[in-house]
N, C-alpha and C. Protein backbone atom coordinates (compact mmCIF):
# COMPACT_ATOMS: atom_id res chain seq x y z
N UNK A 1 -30.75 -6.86 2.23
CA UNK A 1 -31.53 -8.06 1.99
C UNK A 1 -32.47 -7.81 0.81
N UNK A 2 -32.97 -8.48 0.56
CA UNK A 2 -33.86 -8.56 -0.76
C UNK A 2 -35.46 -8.90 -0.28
N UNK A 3 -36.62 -8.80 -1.67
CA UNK A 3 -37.89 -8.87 -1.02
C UNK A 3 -38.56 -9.71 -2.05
N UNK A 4 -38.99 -10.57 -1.88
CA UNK A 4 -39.62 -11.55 -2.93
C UNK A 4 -40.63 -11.20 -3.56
N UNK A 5 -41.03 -10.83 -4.59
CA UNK A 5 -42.54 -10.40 -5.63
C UNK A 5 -42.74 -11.21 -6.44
N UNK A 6 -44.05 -11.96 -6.57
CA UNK A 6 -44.50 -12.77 -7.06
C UNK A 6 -44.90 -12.38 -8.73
N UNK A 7 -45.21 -13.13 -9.73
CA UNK A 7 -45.03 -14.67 -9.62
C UNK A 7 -43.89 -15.16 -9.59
N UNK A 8 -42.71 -14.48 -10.28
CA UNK A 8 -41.18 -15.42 -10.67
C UNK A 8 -40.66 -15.14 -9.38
N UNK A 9 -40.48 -14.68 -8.21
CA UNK A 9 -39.95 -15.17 -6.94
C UNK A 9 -38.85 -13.95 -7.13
N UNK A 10 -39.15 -12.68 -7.94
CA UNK A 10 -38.38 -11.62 -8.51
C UNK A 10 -37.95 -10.79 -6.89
N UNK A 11 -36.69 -10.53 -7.05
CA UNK A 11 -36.34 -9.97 -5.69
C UNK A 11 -35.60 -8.93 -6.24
N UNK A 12 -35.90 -7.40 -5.78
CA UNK A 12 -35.56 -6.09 -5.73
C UNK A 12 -34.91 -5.65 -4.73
N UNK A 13 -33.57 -5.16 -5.19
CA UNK A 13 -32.49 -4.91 -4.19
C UNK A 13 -32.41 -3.42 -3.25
N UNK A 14 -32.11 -3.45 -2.46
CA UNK A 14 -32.26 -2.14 -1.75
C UNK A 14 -30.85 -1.68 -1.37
N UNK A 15 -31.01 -0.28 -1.61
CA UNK A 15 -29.28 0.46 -1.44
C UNK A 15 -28.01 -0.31 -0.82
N UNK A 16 -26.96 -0.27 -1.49
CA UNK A 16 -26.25 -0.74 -0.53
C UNK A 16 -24.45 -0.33 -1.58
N UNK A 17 -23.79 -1.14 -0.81
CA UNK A 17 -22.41 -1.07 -1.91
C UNK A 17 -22.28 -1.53 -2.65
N UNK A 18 -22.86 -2.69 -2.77
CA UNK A 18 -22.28 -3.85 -4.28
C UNK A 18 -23.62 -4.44 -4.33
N UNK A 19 -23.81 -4.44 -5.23
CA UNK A 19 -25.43 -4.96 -6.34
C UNK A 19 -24.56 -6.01 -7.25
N UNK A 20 -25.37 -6.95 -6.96
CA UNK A 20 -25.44 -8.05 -8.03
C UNK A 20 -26.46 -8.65 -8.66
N UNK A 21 -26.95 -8.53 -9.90
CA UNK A 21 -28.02 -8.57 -10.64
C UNK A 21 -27.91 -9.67 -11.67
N UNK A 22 -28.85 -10.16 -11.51
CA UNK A 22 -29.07 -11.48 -12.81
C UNK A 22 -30.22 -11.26 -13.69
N UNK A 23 -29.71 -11.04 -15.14
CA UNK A 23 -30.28 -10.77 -15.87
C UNK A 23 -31.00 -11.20 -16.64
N UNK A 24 -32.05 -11.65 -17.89
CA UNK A 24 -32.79 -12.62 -18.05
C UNK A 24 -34.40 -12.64 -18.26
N UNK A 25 -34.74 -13.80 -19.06
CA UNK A 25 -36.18 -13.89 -18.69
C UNK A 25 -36.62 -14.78 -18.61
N UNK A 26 -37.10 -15.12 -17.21
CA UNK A 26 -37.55 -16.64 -16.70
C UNK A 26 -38.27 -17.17 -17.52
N UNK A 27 -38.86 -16.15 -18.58
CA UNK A 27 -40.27 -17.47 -19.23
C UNK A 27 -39.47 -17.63 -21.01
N UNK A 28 -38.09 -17.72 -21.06
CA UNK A 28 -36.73 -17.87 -22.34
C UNK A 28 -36.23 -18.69 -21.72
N UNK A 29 -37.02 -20.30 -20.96
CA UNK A 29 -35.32 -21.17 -20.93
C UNK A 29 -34.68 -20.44 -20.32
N UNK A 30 -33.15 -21.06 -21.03
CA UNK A 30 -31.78 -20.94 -20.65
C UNK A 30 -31.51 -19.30 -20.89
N UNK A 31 -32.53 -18.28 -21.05
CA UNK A 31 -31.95 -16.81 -20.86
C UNK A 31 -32.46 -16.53 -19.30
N UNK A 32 -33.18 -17.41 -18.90
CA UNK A 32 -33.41 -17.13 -17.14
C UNK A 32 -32.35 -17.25 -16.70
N UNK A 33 -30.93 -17.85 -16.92
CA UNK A 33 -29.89 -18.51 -15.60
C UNK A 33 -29.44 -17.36 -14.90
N UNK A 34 -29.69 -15.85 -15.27
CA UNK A 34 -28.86 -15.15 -14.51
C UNK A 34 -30.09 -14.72 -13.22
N UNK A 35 -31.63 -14.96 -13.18
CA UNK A 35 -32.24 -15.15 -12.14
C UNK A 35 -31.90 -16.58 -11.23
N UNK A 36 -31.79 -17.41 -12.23
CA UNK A 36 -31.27 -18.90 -11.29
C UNK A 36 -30.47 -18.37 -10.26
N UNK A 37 -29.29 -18.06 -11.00
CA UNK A 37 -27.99 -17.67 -10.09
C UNK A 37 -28.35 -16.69 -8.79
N UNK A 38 -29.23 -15.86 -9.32
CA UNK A 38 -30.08 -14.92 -7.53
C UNK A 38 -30.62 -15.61 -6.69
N UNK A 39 -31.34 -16.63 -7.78
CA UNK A 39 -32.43 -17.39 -6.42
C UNK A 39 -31.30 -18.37 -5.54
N UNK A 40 -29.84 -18.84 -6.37
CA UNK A 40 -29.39 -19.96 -5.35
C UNK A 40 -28.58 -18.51 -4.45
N UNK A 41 -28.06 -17.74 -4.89
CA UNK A 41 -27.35 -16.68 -4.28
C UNK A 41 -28.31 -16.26 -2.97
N UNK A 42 -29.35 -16.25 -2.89
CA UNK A 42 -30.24 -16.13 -1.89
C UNK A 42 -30.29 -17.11 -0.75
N UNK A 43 -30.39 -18.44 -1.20
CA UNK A 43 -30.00 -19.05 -0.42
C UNK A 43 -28.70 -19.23 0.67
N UNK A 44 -27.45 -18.65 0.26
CA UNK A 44 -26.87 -18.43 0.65
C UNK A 44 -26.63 -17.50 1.71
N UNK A 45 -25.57 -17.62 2.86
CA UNK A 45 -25.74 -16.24 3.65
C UNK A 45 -24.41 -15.55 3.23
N UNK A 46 -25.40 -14.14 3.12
CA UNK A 46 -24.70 -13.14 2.02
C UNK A 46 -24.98 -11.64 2.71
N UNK A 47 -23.87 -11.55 3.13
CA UNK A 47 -24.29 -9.85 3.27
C UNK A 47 -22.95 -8.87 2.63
N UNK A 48 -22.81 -9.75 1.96
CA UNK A 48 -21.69 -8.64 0.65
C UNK A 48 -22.22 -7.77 -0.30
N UNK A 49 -23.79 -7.58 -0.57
CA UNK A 49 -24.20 -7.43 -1.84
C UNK A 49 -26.02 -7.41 -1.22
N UNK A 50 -26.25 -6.44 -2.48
CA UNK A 50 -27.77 -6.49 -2.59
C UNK A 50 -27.88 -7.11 -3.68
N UNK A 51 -29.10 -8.08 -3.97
CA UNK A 51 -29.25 -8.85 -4.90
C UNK A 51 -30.54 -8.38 -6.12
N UNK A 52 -30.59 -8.30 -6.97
CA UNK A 52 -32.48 -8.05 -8.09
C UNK A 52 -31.95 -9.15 -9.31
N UNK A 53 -32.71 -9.18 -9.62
CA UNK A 53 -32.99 -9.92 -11.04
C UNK A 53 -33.88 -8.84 -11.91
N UNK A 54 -33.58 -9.01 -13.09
CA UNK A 54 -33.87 -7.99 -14.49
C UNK A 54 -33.95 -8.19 -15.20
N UNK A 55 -35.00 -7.83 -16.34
CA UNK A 55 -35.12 -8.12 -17.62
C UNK A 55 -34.94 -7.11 -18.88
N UNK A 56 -33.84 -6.77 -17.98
CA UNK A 56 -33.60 -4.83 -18.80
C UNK A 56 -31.97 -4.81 -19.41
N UNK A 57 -31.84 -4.32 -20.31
CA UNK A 57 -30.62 -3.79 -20.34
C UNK A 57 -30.23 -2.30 -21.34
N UNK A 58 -29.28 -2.05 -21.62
CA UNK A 58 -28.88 -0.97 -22.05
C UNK A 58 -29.29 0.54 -20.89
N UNK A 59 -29.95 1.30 -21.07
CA UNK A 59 -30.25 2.44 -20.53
C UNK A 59 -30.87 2.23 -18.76
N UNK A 60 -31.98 1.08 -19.17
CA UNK A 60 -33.04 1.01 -18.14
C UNK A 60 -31.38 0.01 -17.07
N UNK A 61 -30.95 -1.06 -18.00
CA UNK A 61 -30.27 -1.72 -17.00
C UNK A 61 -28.66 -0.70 -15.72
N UNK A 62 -28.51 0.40 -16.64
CA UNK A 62 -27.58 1.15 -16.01
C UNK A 62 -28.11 1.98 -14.98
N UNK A 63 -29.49 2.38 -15.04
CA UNK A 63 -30.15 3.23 -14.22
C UNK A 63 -30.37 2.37 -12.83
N UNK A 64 -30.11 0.72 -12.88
CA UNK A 64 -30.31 0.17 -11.40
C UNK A 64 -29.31 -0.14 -11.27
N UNK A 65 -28.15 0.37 -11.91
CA UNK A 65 -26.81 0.46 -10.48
C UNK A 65 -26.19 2.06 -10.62
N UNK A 66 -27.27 3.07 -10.72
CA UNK A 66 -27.00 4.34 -10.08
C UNK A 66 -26.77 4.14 -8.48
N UNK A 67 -26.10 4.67 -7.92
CA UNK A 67 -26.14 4.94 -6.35
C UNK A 67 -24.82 3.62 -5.92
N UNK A 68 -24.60 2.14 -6.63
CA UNK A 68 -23.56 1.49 -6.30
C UNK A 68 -22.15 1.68 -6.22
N UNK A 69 -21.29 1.45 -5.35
CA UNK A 69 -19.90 1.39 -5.67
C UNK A 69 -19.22 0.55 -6.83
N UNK A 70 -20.21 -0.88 -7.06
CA UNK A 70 -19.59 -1.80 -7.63
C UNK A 70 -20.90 -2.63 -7.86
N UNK A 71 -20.74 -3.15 -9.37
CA UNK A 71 -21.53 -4.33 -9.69
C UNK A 71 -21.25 -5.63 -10.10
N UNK A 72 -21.76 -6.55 -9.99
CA UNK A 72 -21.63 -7.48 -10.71
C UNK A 72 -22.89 -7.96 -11.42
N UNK A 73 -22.57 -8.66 -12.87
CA UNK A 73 -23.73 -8.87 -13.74
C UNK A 73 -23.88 -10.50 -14.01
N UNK A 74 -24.56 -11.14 -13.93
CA UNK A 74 -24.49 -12.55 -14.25
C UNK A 74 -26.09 -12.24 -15.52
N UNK A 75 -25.60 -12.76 -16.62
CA UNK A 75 -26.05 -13.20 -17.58
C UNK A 75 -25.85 -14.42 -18.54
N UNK A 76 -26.79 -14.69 -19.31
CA UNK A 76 -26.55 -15.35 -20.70
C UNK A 76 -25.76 -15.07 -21.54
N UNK A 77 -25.19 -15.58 -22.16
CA UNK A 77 -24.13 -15.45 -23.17
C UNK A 77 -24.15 -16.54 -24.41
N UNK A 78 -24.07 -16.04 -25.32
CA UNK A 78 -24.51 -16.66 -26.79
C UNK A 78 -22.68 -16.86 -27.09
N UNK A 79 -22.35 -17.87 -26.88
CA UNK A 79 -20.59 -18.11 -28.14
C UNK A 79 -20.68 -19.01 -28.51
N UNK A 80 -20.28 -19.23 -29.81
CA UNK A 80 -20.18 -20.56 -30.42
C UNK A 80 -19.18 -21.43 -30.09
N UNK A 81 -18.04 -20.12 -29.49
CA UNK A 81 -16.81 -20.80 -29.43
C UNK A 81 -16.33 -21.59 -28.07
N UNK A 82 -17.53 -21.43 -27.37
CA UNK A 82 -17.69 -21.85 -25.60
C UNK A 82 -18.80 -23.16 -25.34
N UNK A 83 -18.37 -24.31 -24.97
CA UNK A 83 -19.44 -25.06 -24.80
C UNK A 83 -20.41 -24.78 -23.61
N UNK A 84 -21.65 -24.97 -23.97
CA UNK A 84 -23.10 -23.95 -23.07
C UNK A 84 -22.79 -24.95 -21.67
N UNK A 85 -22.87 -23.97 -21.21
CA UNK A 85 -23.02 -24.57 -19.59
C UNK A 85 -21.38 -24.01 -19.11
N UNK A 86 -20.61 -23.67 -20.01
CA UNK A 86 -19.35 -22.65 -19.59
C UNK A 86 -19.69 -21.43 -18.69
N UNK A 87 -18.87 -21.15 -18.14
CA UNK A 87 -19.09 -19.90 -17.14
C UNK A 87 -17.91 -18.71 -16.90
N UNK A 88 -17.95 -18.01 -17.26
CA UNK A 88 -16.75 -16.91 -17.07
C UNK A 88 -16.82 -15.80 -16.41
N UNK A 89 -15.87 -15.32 -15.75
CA UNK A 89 -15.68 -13.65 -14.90
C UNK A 89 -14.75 -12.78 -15.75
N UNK A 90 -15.23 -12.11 -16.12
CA UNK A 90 -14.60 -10.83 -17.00
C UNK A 90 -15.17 -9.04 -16.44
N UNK A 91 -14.23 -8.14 -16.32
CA UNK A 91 -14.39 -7.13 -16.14
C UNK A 91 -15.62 -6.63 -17.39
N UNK A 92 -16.45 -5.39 -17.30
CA UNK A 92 -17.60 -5.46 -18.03
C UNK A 92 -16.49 -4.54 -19.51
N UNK A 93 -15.36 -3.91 -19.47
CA UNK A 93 -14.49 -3.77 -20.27
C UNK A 93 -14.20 -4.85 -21.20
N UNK A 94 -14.07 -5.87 -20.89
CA UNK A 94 -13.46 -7.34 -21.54
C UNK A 94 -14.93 -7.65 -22.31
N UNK A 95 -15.57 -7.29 -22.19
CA UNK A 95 -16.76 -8.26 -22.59
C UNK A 95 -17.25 -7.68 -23.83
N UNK A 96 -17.39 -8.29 -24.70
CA UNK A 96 -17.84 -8.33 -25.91
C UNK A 96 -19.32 -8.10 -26.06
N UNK A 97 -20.22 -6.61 -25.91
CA UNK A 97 -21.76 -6.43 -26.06
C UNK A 97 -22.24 -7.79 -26.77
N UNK A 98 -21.74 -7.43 -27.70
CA UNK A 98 -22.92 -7.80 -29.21
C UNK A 98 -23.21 -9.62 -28.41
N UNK A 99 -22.16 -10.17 -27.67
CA UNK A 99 -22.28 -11.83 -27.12
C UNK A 99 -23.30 -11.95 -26.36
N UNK A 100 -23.52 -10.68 -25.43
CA UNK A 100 -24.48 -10.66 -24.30
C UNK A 100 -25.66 -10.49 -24.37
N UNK A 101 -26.74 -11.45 -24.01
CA UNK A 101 -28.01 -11.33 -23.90
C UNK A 101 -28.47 -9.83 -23.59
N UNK A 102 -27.97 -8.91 -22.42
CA UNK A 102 -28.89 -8.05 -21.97
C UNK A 102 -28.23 -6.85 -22.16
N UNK A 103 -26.82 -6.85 -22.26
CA UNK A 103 -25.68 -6.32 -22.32
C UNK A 103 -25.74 -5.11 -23.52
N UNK A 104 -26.32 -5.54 -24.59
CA UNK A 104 -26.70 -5.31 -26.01
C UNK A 104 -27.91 -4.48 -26.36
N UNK A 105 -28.17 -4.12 -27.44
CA UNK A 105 -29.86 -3.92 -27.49
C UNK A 105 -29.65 -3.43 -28.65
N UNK A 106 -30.67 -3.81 -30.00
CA UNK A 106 -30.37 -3.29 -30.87
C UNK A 106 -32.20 -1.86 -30.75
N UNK A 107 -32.37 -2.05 -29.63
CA UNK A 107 -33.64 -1.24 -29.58
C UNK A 107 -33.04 -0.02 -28.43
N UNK A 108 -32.21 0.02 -27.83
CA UNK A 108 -31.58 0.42 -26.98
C UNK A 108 -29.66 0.72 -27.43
N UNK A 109 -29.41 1.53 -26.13
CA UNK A 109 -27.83 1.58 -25.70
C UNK A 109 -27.02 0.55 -25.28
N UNK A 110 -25.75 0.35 -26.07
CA UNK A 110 -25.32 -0.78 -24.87
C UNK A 110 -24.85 -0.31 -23.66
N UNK A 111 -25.13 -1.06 -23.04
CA UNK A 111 -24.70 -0.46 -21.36
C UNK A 111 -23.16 -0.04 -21.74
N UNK A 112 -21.74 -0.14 -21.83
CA UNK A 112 -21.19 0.68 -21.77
C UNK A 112 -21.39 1.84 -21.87
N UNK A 113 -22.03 2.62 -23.14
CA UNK A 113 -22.74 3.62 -24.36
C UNK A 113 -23.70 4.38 -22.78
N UNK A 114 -24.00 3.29 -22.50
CA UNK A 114 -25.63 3.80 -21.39
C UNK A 114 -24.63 4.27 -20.18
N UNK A 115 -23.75 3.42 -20.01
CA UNK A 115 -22.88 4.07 -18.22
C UNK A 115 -21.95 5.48 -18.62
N UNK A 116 -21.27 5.33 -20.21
CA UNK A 116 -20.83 6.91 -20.26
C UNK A 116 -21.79 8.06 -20.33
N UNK A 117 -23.09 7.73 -20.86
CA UNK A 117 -24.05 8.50 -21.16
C UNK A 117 -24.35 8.99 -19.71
N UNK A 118 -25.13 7.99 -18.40
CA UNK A 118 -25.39 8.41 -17.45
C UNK A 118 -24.28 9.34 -16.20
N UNK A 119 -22.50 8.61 -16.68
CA UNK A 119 -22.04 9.72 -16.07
C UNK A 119 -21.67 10.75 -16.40
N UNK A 120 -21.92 11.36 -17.46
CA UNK A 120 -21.45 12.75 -18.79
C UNK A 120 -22.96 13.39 -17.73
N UNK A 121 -24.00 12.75 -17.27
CA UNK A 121 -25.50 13.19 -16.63
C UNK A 121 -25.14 13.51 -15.41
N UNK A 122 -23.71 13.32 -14.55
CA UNK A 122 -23.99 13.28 -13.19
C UNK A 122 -24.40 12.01 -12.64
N UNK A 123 -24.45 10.93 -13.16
CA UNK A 123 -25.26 9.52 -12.12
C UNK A 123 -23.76 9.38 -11.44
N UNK A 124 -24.26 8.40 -10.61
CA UNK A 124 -23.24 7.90 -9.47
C UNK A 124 -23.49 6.64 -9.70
N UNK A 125 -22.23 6.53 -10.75
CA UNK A 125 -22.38 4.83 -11.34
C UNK A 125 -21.05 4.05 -10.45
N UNK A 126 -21.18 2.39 -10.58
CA UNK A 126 -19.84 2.01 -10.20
C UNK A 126 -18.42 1.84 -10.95
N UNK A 127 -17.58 2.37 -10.18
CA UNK A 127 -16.48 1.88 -11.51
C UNK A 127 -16.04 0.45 -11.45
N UNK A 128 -16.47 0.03 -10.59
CA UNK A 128 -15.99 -1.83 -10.70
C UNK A 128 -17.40 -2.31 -11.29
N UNK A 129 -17.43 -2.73 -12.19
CA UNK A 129 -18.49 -3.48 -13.05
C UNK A 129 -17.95 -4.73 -13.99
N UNK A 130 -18.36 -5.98 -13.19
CA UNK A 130 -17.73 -7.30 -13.88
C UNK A 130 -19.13 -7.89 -14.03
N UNK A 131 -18.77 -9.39 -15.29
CA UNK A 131 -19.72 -9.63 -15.71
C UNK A 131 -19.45 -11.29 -15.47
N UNK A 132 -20.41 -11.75 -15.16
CA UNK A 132 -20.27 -13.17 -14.73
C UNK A 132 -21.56 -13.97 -16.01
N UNK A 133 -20.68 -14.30 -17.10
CA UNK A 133 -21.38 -14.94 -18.44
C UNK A 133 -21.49 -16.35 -17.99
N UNK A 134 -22.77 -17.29 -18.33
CA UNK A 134 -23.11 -18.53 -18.80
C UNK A 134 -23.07 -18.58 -19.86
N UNK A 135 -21.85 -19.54 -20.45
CA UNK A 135 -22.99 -19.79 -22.31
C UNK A 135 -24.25 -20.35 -22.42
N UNK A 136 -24.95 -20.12 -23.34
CA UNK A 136 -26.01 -20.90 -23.31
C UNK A 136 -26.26 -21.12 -24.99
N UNK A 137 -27.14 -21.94 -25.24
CA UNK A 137 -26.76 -22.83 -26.67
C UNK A 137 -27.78 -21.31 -27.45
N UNK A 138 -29.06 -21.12 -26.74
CA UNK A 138 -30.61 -20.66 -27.12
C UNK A 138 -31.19 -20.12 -26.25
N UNK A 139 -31.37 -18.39 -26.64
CA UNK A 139 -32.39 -17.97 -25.65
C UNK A 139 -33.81 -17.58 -25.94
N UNK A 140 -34.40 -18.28 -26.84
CA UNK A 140 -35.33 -17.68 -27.09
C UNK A 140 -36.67 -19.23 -27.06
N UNK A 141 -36.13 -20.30 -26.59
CA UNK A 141 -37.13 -21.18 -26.14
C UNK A 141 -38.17 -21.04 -25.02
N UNK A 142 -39.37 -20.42 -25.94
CA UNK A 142 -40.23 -20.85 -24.24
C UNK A 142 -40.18 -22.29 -23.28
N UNK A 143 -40.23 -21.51 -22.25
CA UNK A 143 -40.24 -22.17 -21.56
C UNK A 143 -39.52 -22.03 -19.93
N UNK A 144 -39.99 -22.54 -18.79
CA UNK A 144 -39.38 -21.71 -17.67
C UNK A 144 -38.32 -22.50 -17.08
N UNK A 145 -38.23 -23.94 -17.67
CA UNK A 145 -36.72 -24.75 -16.99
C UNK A 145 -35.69 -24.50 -18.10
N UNK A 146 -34.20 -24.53 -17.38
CA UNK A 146 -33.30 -24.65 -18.12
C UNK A 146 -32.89 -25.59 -18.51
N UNK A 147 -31.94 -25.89 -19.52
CA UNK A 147 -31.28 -27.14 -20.00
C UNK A 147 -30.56 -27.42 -18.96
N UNK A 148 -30.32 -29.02 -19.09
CA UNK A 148 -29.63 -29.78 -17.68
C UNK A 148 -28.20 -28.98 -17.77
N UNK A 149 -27.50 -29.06 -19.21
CA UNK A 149 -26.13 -28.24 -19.07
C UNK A 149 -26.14 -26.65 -18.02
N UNK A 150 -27.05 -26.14 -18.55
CA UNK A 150 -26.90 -24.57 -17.97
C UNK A 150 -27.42 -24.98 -16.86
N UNK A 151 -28.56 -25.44 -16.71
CA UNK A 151 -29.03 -25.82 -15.10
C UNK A 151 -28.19 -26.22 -14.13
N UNK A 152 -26.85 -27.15 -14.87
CA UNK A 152 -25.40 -27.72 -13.71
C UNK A 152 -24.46 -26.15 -12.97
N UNK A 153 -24.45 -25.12 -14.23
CA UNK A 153 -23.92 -24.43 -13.98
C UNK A 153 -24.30 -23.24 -13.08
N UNK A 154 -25.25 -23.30 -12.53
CA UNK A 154 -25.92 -22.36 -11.46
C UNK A 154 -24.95 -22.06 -10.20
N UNK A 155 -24.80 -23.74 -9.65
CA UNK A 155 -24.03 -23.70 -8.33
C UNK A 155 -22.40 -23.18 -8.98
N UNK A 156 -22.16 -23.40 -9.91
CA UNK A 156 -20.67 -22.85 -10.37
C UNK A 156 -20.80 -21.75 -10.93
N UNK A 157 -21.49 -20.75 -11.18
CA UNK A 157 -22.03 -19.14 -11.40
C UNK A 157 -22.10 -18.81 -10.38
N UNK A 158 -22.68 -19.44 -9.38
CA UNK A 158 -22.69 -18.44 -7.81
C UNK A 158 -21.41 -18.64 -7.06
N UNK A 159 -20.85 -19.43 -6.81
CA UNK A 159 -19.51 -19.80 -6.41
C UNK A 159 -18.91 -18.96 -6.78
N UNK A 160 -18.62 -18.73 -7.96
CA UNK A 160 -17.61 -17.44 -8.90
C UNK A 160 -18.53 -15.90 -8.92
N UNK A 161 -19.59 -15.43 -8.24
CA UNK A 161 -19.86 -14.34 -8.12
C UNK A 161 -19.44 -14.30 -6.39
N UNK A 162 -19.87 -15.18 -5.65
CA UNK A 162 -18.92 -15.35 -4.64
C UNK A 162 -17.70 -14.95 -4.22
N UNK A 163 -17.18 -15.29 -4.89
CA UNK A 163 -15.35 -15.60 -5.04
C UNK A 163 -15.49 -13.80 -5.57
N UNK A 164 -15.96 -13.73 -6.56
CA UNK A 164 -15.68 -12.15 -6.90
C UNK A 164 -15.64 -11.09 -5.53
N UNK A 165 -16.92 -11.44 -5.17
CA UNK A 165 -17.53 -10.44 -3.53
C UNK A 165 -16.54 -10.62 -2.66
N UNK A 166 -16.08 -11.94 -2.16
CA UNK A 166 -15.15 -12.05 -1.47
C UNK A 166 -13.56 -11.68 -1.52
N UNK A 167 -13.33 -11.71 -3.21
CA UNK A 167 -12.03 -10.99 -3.24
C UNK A 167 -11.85 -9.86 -3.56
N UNK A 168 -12.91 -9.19 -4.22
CA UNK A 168 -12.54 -7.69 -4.25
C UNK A 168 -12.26 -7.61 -5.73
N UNK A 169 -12.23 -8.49 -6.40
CA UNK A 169 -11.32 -8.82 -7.98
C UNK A 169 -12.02 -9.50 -8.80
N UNK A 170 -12.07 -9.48 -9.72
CA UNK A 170 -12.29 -10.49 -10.35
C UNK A 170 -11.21 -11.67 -11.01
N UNK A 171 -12.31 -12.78 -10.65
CA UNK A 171 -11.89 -14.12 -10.26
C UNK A 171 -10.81 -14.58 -11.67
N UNK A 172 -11.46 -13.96 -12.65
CA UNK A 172 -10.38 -13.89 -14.11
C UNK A 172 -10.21 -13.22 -14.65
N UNK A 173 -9.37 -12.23 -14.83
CA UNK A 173 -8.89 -11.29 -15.23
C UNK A 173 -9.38 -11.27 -16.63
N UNK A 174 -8.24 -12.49 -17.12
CA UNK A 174 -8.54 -12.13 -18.59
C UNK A 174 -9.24 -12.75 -19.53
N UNK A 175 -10.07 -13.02 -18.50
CA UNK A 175 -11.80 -13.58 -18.91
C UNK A 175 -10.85 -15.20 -19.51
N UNK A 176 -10.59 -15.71 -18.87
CA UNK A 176 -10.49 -17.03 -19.18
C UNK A 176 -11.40 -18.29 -18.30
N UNK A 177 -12.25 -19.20 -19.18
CA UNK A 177 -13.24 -19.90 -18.53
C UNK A 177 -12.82 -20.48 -17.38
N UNK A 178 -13.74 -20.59 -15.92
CA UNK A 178 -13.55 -21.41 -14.77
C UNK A 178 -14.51 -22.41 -14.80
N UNK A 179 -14.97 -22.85 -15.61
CA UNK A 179 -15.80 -24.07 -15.89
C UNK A 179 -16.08 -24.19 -17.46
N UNK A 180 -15.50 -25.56 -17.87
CA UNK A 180 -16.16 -25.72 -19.45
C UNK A 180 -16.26 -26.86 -19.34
């Protein structure tokens, strides 16, 4: 189960097999949706998964799925070639860093870079790591609501991290969109 810390309603996951993390920053608009997607995922009854939300990636973001079997990542995603409010499941192999909000870092490792690094260290990373992308048009608007587009796509981001937990797979292989 998860534990709520105030102010953003931030919930920190505790050991388990499968971590699913939404990545993001509530006070960027449409780069919050991958906390959206925790808070409706919460609502839900869920005992497939420990749930956190994060505003980390590269090094810091690989170090909170040390100890998992399996992750899943729901983030922002910048494509031109995807209309915003699209949603996709892709293995974290398929996924293109440089697209991903958190995924990336030009101040940092990209988490691939960061998960070979930590297991060449000994970590006990997962080898199932899929990534559950929103497009989104802009992440760098203050502000703490999302656009109505990305805001529709919450309940259809959790559905498809769902569907992931529940099948063991991911829901698209070859990262082809389940909502545009």
């Amino acid at each position: 189960m998860t534990s709520p810390v105030e102010p953003y309603g931030l919930r920190i996951a505790e050991p388990g097999d499968t971590l699913v993390v939404g990545l993001g920053n509530p006070i960027l608009g449409d780069d919050g949706i991958g906390w959206r997607v925790i808070d409706e995922l919460d609502e839900l009854d869920h005992d497939e998964a420990s749930l956190q939300q994060a505003c980390v990636g590269g090094v810091s973001l690989m170090e909170l799925l040390v100890g998992y079997r399996r992750a899943i990542i729901v983030d922002a995603i910048i494509d031109p070639e995807a209309a915003p409010g699209s949603v996709w499941c892709r293995p974290l192999s398929a996924v293109e860093t440089r697209v991903a909000s958190h995924l990336d870092s030009t101040h940092d490792a990209p988490l691939p870079a960061a998960i070979e690094a930590g297991r060449a260290m000994g970590a006990e990373l997962p080898s199932d790591i899929e990534v559950v992308g929103i497009v989104i048009e802009r992440g760098d608007v203050f502000g703490e609501e999302l656009s109505d587009v990305v805001a529709a796509a919450v309940p259809v981001a959790a559905a498809e991290v769902v569907g992931a937990l529940r099948a063991q797979a991911t829901a698209s292989p070859q990262g082809e969109p389940v909502h545009a």
